[in-house]
PDB file of N, CA and C in Angstrom:
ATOM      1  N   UNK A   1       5.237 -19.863 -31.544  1.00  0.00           N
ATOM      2  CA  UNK A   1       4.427 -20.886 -30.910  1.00  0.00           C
ATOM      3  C   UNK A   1       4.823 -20.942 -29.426  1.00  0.00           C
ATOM      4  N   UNK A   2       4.016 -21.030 -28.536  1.00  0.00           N
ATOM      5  CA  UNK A   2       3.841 -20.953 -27.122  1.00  0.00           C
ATOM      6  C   UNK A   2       4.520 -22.934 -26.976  1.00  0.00           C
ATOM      7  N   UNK A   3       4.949 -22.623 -25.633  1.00  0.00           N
ATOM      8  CA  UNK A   3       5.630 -24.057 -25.269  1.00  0.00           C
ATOM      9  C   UNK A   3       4.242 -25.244 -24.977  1.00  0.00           C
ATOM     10  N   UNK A   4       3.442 -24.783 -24.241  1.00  0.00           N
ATOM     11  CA  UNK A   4       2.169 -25.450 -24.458  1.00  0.00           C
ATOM     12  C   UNK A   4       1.819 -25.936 -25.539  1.00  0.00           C
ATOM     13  N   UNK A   5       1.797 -24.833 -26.906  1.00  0.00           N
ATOM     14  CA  UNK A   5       1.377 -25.167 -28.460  1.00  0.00           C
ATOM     15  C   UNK A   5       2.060 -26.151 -28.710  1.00  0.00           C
ATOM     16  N   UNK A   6       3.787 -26.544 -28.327  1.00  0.00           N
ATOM     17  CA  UNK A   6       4.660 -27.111 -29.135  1.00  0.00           C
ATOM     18  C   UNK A   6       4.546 -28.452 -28.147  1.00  0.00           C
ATOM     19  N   UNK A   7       4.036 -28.479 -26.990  1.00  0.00           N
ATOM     20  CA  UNK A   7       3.333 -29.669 -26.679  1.00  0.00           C
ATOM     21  C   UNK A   7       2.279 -30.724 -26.964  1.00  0.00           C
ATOM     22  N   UNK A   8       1.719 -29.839 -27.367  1.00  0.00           N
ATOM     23  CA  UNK A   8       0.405 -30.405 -27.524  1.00  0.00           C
ATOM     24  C   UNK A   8       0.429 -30.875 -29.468  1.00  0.00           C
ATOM     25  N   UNK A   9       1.550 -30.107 -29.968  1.00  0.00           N
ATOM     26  CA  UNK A   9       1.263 -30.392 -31.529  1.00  0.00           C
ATOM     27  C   UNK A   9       2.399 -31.825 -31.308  1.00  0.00           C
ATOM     28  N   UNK A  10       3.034 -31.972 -30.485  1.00  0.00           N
ATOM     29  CA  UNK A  10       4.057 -33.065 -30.100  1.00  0.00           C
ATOM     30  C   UNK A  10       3.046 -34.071 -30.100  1.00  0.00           C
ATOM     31  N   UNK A  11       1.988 -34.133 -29.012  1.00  0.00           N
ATOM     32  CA  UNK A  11       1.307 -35.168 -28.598  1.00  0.00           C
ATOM     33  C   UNK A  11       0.730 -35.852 -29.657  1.00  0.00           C
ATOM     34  N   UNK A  12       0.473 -35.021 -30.640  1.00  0.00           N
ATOM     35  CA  UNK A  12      -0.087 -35.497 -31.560  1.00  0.00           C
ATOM     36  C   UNK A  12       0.557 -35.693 -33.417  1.00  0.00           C
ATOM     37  N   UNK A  13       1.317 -35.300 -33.312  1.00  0.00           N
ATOM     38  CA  UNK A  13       2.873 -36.236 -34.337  1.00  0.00           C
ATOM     39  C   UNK A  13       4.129 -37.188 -33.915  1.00  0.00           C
ATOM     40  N   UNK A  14       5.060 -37.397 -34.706  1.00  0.00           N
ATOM     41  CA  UNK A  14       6.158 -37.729 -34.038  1.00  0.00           C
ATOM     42  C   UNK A  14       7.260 -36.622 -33.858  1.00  0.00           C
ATOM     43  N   UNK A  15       7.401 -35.766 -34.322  1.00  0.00           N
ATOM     44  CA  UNK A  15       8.086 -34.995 -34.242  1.00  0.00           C
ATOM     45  C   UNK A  15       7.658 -33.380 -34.286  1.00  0.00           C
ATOM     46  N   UNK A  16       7.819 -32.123 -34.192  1.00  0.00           N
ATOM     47  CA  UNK A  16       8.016 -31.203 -34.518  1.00  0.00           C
ATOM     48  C   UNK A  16       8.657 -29.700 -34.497  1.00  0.00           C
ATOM     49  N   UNK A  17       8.667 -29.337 -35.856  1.00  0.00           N
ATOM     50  CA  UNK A  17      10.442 -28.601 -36.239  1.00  0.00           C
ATOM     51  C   UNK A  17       9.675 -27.400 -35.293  1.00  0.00           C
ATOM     52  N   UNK A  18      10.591 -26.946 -35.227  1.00  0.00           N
ATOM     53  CA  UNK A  18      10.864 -25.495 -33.797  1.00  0.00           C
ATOM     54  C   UNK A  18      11.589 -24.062 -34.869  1.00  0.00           C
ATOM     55  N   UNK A  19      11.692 -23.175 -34.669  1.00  0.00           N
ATOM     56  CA  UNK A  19      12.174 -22.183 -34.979  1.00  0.00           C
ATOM     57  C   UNK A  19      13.167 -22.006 -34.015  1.00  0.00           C
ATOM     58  N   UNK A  20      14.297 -21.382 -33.993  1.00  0.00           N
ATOM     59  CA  UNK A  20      15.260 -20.567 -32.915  1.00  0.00           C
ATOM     60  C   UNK A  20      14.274 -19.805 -31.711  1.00  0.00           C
ATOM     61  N   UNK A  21      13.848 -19.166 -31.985  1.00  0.00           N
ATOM     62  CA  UNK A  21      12.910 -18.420 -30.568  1.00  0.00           C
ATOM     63  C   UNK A  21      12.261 -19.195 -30.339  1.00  0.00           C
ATOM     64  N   UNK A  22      11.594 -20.172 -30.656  1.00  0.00           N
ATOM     65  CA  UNK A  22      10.771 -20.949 -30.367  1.00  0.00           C
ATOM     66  C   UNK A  22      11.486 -22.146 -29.147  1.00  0.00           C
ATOM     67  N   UNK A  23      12.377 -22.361 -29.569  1.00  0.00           N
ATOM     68  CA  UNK A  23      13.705 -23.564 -29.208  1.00  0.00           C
ATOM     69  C   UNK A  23      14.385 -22.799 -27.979  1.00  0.00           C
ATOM     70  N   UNK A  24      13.992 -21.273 -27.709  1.00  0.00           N
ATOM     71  CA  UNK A  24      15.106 -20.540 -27.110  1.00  0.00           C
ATOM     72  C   UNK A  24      13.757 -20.480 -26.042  1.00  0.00           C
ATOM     73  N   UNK A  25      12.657 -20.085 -26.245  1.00  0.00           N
ATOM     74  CA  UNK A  25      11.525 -20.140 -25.450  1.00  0.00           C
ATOM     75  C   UNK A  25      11.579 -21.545 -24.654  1.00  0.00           C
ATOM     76  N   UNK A  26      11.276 -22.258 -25.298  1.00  0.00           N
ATOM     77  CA  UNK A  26      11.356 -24.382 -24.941  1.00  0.00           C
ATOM     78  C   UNK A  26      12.514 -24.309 -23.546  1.00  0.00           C
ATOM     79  N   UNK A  27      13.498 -23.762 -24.510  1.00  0.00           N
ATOM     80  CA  UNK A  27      14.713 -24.244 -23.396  1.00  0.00           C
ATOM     81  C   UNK A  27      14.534 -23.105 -21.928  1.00  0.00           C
ATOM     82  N   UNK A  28      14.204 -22.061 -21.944  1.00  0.00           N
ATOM     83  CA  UNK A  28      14.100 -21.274 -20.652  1.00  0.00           C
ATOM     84  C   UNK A  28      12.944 -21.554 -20.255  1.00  0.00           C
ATOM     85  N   UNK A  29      12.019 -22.371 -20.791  1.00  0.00           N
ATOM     86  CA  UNK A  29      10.826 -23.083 -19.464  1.00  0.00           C
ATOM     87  C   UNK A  29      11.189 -24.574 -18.898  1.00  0.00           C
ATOM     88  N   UNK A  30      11.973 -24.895 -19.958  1.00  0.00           N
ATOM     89  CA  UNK A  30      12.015 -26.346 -19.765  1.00  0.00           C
ATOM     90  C   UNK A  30      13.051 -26.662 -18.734  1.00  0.00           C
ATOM     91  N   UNK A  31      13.313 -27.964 -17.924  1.00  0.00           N
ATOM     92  CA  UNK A  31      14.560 -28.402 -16.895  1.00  0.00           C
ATOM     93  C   UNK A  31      15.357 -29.474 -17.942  1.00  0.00           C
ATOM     94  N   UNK A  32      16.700 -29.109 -18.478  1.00  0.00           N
ATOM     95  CA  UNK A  32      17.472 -29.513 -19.377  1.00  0.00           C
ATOM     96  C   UNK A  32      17.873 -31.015 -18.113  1.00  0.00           C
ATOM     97  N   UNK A  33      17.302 -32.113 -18.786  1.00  0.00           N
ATOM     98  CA  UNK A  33      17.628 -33.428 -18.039  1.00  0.00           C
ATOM     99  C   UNK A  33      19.234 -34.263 -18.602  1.00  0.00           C
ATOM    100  N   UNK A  34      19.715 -33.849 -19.691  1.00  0.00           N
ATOM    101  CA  UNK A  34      20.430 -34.276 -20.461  1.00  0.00           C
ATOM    102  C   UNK A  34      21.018 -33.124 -21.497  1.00  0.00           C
ATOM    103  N   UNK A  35      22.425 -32.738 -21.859  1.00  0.00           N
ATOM    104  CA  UNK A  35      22.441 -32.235 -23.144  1.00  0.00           C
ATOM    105  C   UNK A  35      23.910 -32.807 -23.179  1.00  0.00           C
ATOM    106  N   UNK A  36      23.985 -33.576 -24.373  1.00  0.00           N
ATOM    107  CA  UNK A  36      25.059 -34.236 -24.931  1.00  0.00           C
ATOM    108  C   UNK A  36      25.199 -33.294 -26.366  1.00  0.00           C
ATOM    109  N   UNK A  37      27.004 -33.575 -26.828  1.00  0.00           N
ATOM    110  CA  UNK A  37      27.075 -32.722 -27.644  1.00  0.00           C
ATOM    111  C   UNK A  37      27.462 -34.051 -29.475  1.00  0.00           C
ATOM    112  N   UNK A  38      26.792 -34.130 -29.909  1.00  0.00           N
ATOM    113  CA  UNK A  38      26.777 -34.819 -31.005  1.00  0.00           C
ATOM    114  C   UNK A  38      28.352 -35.053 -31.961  1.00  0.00           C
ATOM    115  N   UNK A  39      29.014 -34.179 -31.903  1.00  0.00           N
ATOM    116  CA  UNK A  39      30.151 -33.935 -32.378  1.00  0.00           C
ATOM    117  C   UNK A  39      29.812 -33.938 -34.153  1.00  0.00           C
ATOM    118  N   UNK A  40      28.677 -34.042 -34.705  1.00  0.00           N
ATOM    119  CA  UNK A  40      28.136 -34.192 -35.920  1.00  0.00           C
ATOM    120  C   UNK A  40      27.027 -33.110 -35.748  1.00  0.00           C
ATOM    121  N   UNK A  41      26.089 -33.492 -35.576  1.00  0.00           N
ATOM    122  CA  UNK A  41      24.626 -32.460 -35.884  1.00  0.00           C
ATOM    123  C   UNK A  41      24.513 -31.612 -34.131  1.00  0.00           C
ATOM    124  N   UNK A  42      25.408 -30.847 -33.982  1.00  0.00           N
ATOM    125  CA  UNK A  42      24.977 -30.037 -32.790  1.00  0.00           C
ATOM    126  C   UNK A  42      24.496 -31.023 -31.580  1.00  0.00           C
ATOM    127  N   UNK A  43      23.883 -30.436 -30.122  1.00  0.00           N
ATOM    128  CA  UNK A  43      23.828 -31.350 -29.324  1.00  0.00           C
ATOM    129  C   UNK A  43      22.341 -31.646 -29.500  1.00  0.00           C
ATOM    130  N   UNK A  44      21.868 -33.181 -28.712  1.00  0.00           N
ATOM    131  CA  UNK A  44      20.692 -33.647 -28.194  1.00  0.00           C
ATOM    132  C   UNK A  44      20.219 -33.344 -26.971  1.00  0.00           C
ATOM    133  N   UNK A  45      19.019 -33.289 -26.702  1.00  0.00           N
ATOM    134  CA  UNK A  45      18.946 -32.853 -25.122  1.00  0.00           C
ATOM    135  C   UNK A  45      17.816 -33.510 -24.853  1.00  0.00           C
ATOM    136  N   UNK A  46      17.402 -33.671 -23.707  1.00  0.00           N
ATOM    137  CA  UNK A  46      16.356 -34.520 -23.032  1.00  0.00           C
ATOM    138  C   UNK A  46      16.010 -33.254 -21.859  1.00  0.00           C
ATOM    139  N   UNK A  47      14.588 -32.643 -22.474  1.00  0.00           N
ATOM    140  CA  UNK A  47      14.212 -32.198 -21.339  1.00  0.00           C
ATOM    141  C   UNK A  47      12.906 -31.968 -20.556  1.00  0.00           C
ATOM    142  N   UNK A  48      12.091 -31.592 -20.040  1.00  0.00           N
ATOM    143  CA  UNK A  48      11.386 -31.774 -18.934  1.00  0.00           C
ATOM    144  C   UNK A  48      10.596 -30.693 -19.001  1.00  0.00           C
ATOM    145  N   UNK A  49       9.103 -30.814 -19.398  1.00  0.00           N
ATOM    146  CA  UNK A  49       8.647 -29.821 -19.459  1.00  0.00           C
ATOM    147  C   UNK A  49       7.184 -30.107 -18.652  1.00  0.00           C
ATOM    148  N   UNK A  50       6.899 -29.535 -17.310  1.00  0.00           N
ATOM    149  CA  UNK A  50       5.648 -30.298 -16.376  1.00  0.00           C
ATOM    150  C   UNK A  50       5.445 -31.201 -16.744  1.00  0.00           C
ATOM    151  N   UNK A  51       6.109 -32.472 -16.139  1.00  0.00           N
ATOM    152  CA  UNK A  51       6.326 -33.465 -16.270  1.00  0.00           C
ATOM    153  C   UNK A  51       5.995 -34.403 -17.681  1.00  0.00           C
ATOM    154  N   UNK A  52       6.215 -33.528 -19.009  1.00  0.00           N
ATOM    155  CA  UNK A  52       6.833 -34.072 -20.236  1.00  0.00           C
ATOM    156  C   UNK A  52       8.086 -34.153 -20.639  1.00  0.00           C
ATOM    157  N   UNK A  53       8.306 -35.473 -20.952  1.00  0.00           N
ATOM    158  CA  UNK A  53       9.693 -35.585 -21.450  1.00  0.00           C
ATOM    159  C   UNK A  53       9.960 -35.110 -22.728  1.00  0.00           C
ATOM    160  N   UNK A  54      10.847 -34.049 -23.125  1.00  0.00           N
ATOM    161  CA  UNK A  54      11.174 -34.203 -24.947  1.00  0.00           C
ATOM    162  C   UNK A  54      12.671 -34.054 -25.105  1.00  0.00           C
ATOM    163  N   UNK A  55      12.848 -34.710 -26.097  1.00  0.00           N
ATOM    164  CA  UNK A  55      14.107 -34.857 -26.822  1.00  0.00           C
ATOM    165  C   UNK A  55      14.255 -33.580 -27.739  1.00  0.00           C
ATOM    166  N   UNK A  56      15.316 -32.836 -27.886  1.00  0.00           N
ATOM    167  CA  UNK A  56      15.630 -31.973 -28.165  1.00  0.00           C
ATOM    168  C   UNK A  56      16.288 -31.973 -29.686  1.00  0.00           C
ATOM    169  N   UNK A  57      16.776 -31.913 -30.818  1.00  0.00           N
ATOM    170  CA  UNK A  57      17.875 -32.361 -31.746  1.00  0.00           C
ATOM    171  C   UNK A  57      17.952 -31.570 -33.132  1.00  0.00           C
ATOM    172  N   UNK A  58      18.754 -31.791 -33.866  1.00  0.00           N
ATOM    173  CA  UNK A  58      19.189 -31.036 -34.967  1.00  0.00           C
ATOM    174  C   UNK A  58      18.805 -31.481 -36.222  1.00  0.00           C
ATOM    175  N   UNK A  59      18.723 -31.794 -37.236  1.00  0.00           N
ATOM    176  CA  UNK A  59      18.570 -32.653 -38.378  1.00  0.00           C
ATOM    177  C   UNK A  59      19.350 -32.020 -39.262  1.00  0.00           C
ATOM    178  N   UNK A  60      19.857 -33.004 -40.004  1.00  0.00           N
ATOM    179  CA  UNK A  60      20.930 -32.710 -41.038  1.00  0.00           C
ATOM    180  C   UNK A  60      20.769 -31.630 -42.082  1.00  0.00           C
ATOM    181  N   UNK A  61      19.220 -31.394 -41.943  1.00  0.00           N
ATOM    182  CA  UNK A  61      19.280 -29.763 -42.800  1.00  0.00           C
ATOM    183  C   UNK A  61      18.885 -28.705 -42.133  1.00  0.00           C
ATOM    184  N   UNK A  62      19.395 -28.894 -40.945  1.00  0.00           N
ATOM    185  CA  UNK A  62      19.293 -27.728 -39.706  1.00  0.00           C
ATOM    186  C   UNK A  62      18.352 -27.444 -39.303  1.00  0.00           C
ATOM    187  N   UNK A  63      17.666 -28.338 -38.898  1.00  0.00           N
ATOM    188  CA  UNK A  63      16.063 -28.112 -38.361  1.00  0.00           C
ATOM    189  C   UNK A  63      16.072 -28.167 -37.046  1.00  0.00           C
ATOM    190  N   UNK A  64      15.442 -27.837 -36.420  1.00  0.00           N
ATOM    191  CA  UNK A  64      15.209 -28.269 -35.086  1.00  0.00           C
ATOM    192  C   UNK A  64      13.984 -28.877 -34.365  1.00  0.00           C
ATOM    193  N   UNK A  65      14.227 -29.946 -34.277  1.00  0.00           N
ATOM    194  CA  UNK A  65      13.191 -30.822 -34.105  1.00  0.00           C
ATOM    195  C   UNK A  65      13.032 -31.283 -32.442  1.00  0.00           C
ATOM    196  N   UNK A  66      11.661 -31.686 -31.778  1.00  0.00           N
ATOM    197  CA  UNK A  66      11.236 -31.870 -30.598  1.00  0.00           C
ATOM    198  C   UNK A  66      10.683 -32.818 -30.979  1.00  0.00           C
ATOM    199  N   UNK A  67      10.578 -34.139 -29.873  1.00  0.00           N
ATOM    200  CA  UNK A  67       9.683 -35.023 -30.095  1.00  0.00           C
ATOM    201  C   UNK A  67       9.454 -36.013 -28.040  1.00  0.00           C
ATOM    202  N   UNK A  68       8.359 -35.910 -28.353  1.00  0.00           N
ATOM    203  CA  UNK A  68       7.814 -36.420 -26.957  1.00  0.00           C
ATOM    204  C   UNK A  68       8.043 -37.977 -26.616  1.00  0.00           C
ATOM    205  N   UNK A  69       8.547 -38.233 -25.342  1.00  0.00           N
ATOM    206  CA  UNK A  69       9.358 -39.298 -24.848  1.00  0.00           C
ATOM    207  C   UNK A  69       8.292 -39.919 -23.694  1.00  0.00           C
ATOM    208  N   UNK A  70       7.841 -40.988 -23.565  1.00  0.00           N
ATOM    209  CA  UNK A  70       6.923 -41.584 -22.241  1.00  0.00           C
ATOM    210  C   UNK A  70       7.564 -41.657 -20.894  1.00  0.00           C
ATOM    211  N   UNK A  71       9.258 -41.942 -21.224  1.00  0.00           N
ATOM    212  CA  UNK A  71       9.726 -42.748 -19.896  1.00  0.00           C
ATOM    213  C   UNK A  71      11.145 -41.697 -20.314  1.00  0.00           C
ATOM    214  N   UNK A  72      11.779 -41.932 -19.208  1.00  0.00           N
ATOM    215  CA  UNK A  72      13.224 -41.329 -18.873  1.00  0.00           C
ATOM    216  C   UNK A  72      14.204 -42.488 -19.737  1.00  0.00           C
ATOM    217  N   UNK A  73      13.792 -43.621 -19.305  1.00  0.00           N
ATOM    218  CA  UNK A  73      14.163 -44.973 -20.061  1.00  0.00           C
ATOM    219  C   UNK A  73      13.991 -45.032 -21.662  1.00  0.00           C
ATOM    220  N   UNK A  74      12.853 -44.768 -22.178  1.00  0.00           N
ATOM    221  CA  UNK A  74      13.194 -44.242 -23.633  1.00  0.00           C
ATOM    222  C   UNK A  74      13.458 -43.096 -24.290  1.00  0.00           C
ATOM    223  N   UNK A  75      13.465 -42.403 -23.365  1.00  0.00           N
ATOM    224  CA  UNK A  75      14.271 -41.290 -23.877  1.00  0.00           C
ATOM    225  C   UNK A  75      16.078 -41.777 -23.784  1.00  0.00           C
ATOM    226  N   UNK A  76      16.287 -42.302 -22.580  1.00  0.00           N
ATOM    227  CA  UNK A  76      17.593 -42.400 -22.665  1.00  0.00           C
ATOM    228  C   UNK A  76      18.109 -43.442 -23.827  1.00  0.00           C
ATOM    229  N   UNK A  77      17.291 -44.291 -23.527  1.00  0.00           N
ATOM    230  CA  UNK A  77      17.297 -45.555 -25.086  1.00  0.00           C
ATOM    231  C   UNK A  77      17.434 -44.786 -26.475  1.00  0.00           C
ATOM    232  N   UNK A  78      16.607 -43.480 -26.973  1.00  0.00           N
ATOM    233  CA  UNK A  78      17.273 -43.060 -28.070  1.00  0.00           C
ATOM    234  C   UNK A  78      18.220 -42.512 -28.080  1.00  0.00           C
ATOM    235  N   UNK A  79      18.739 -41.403 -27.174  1.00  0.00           N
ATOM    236  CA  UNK A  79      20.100 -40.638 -26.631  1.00  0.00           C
ATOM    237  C   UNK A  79      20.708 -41.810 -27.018  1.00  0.00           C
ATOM    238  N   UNK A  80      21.127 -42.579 -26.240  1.00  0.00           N
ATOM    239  CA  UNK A  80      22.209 -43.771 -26.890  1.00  0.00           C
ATOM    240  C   UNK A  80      22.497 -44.709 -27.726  1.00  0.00           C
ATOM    241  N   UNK A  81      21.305 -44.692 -28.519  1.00  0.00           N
ATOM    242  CA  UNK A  81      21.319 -45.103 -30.328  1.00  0.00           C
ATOM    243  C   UNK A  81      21.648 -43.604 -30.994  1.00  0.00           C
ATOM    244  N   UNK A  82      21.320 -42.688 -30.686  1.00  0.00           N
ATOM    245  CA  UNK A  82      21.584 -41.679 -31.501  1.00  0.00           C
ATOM    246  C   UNK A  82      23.381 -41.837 -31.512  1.00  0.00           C
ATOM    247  N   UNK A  83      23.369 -41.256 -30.032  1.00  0.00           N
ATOM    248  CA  UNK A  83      25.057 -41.096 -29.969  1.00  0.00           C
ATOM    249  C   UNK A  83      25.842 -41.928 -30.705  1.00  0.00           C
ATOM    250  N   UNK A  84      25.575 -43.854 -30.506  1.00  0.00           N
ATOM    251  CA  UNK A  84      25.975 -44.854 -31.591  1.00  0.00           C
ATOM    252  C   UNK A  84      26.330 -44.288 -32.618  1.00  0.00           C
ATOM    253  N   UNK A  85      25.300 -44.256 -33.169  1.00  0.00           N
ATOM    254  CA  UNK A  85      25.064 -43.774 -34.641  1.00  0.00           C
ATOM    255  C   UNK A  85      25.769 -42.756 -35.025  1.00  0.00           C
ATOM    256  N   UNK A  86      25.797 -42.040 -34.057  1.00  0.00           N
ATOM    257  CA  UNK A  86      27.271 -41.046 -34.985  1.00  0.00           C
ATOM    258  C   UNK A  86      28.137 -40.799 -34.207  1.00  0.00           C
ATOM    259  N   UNK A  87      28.773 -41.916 -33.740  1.00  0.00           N
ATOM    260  CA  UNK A  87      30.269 -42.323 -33.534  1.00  0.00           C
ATOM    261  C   UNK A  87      30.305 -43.004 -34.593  1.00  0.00           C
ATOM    262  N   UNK A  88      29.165 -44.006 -35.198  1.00  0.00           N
ATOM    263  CA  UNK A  88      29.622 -44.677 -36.361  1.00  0.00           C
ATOM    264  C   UNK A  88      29.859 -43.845 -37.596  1.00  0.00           C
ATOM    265  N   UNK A  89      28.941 -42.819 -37.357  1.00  0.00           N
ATOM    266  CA  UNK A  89      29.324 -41.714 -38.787  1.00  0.00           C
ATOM    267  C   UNK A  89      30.488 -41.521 -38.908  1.00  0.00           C
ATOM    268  N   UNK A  90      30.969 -41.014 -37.470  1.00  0.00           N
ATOM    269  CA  UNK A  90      32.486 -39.544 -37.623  1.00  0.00           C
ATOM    270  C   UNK A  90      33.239 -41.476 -37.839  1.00  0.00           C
ATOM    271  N   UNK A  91      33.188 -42.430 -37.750  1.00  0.00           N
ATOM    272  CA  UNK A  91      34.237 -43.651 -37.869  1.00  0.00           C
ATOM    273  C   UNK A  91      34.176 -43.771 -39.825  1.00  0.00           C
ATOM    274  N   UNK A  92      32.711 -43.451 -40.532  1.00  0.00           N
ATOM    275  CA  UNK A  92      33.319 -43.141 -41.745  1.00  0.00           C
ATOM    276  C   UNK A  92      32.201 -44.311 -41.821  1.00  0.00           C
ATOM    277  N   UNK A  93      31.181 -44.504 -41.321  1.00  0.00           N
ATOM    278  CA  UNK A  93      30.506 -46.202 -41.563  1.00  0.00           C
ATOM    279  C   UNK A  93      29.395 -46.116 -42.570  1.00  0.00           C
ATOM    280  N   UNK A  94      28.914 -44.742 -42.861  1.00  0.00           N
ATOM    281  CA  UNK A  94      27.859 -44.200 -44.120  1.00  0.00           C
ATOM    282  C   UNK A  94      26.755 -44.561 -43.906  1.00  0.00           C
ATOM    283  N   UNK A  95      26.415 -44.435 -43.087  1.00  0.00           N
ATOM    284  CA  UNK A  95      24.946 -44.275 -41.967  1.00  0.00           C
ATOM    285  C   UNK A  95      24.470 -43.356 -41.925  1.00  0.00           C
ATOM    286  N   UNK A  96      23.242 -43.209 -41.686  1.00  0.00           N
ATOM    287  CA  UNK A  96      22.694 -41.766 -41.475  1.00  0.00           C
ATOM    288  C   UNK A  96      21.673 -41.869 -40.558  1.00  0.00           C
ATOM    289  N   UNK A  97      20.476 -40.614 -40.140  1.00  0.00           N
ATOM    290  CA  UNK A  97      20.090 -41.032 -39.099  1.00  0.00           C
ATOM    291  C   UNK A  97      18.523 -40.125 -39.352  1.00  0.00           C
ATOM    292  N   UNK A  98      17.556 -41.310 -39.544  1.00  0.00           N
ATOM    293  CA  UNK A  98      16.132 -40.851 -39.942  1.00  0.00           C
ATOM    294  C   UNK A  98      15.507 -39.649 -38.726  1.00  0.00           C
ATOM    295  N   UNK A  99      15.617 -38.494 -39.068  1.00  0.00           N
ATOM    296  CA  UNK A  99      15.473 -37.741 -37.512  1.00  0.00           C
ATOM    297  C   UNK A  99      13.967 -37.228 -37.955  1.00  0.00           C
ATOM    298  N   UNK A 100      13.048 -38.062 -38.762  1.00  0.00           N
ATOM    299  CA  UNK A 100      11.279 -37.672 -39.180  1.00  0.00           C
ATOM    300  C   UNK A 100      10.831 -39.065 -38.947  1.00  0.00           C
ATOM    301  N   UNK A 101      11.325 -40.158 -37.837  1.00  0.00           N
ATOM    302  CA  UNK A 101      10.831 -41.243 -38.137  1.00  0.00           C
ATOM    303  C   UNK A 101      10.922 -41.464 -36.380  1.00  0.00           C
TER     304      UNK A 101
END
């Protein structure tokens, strides 16, 4: 799928899973605005694709998932519930983290 394709199928779900080349394509067009490293599910990234924002991320059965962001502000707003959320994991708190919602 072309980075355009994986835009435009964005615009119109909440999420969607990526393949490795696909994810490897994404990331050499895209301007990486953010990549934090999860210390649990691989890193998150926030990045920038003609002037779309997407969140970058892993899901617990190794998926790789994209999902389109309006503002820099909510994108950063999930980056830092995510991160929360699993500092509370690796603390042992039995949380988990809906990454299709």
């Amino acid at each position: 799928m072309k980075v355009e394709s994986i835009i435009e199928k964005a615009r119109k779900s909440k999420y969607v899973k990526l393949s490795e080349s696909e994810l490897k394509n994404l990331l050499s067009a895209s301007k990486i605005l953010r990549d934090k490293e999860t210390n649990i599910s691989d890193k998150i990234r926030l990045l920038e694709y003609k002037n779309e924002l997407l969140i970058q991320e892993k899901s617990n059965k190794d998926e790789l998932i994209v999902r389109l962001m309006k503002t820099i502000k909510e994108a950063d707003d999930f980056i830092k519930e995510r991160l929360e959320t699993y500092d509370r994991m690796w603390d042992g708190c039995g949380c988990k983290v809906d990454y299709y919602n």
